[in-house]
C-alpha atoms as a PDB file:
ATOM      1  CA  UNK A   1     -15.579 -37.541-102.663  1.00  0.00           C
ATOM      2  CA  UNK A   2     -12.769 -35.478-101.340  1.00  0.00           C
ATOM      3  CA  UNK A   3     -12.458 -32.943 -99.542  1.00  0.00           C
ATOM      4  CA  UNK A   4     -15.959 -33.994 -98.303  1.00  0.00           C
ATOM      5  CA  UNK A   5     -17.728 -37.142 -96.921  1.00  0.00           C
ATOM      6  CA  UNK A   6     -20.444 -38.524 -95.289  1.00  0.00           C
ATOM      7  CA  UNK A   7     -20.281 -41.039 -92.440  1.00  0.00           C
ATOM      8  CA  UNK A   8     -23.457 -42.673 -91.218  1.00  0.00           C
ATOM      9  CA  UNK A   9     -23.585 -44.230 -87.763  1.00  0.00           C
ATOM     10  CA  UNK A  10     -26.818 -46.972 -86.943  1.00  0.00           C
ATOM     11  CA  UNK A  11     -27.312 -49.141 -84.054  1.00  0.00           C
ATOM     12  CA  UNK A  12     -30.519 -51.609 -84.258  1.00  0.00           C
ATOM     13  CA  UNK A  13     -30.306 -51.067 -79.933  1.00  0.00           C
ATOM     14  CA  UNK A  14     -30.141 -47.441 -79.856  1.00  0.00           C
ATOM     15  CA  UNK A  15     -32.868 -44.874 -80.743  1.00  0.00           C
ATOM     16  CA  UNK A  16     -30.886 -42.337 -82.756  1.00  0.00           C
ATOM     17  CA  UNK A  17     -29.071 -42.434 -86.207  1.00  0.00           C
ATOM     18  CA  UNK A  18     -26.144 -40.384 -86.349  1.00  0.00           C
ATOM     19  CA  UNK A  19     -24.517 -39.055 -89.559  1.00  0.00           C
ATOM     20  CA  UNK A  20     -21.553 -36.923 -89.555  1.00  0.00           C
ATOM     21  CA  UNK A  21     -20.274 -34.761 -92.501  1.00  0.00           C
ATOM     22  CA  UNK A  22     -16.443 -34.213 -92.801  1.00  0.00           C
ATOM     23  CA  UNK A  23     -15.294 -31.077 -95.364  1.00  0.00           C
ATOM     24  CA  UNK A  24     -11.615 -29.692 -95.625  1.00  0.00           C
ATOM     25  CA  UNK A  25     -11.770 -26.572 -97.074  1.00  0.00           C
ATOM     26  CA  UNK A  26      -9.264 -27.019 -99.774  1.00  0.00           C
ATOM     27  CA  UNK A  27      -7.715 -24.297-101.462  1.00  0.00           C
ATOM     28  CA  UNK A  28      -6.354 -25.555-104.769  1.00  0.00           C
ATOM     29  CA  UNK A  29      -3.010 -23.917-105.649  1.00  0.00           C
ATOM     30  CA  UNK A  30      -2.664 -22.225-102.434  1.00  0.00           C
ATOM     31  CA  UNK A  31       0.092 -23.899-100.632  1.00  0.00           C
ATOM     32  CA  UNK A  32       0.434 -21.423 -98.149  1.00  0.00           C
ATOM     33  CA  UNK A  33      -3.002 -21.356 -97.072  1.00  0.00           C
ATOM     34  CA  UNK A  34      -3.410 -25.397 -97.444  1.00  0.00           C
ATOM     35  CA  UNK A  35      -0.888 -26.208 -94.562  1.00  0.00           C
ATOM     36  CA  UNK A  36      -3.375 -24.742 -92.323  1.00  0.00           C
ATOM     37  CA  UNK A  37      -4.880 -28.109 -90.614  1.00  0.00           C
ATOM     38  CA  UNK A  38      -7.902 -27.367 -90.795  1.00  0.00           C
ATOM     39  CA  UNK A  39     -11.940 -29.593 -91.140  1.00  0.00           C
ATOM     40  CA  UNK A  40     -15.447 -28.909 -90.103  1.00  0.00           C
ATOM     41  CA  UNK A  41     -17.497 -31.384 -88.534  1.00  0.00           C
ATOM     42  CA  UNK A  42     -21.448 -31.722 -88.822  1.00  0.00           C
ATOM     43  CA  UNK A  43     -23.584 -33.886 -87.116  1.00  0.00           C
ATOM     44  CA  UNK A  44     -26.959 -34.582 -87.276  1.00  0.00           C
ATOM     45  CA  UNK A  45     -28.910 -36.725 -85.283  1.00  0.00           C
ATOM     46  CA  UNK A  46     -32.200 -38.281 -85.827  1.00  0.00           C
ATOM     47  CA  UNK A  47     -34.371 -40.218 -82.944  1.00  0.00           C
ATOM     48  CA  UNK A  48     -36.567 -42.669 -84.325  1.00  0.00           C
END
């Protein structure tokens, strides 16, 4: 659910799954401030 979400990569071939979290720091009511592009990124990855 905005402004986050979860992404999860899998590949039977490969040994890793790969998720990836996407968050934009929004700032309700703070236009200003909001027109700043702006998203953090995590990934995690997990070898099987």
């Amino acid at each position: 659910e905005y402004p986050l979400e979860t992404y999860r990569f899998q590949e039977p071939a490969l040994p890793v799954d790969v998720s990836m979290e996407v968050f934009n720091p929004l700032l309700p009511m703070d236009l200003k401030n909001c027109a700043i592009p702006c998203a953090i990124y995590t990934v995690t990855a997990i070898f099987k």
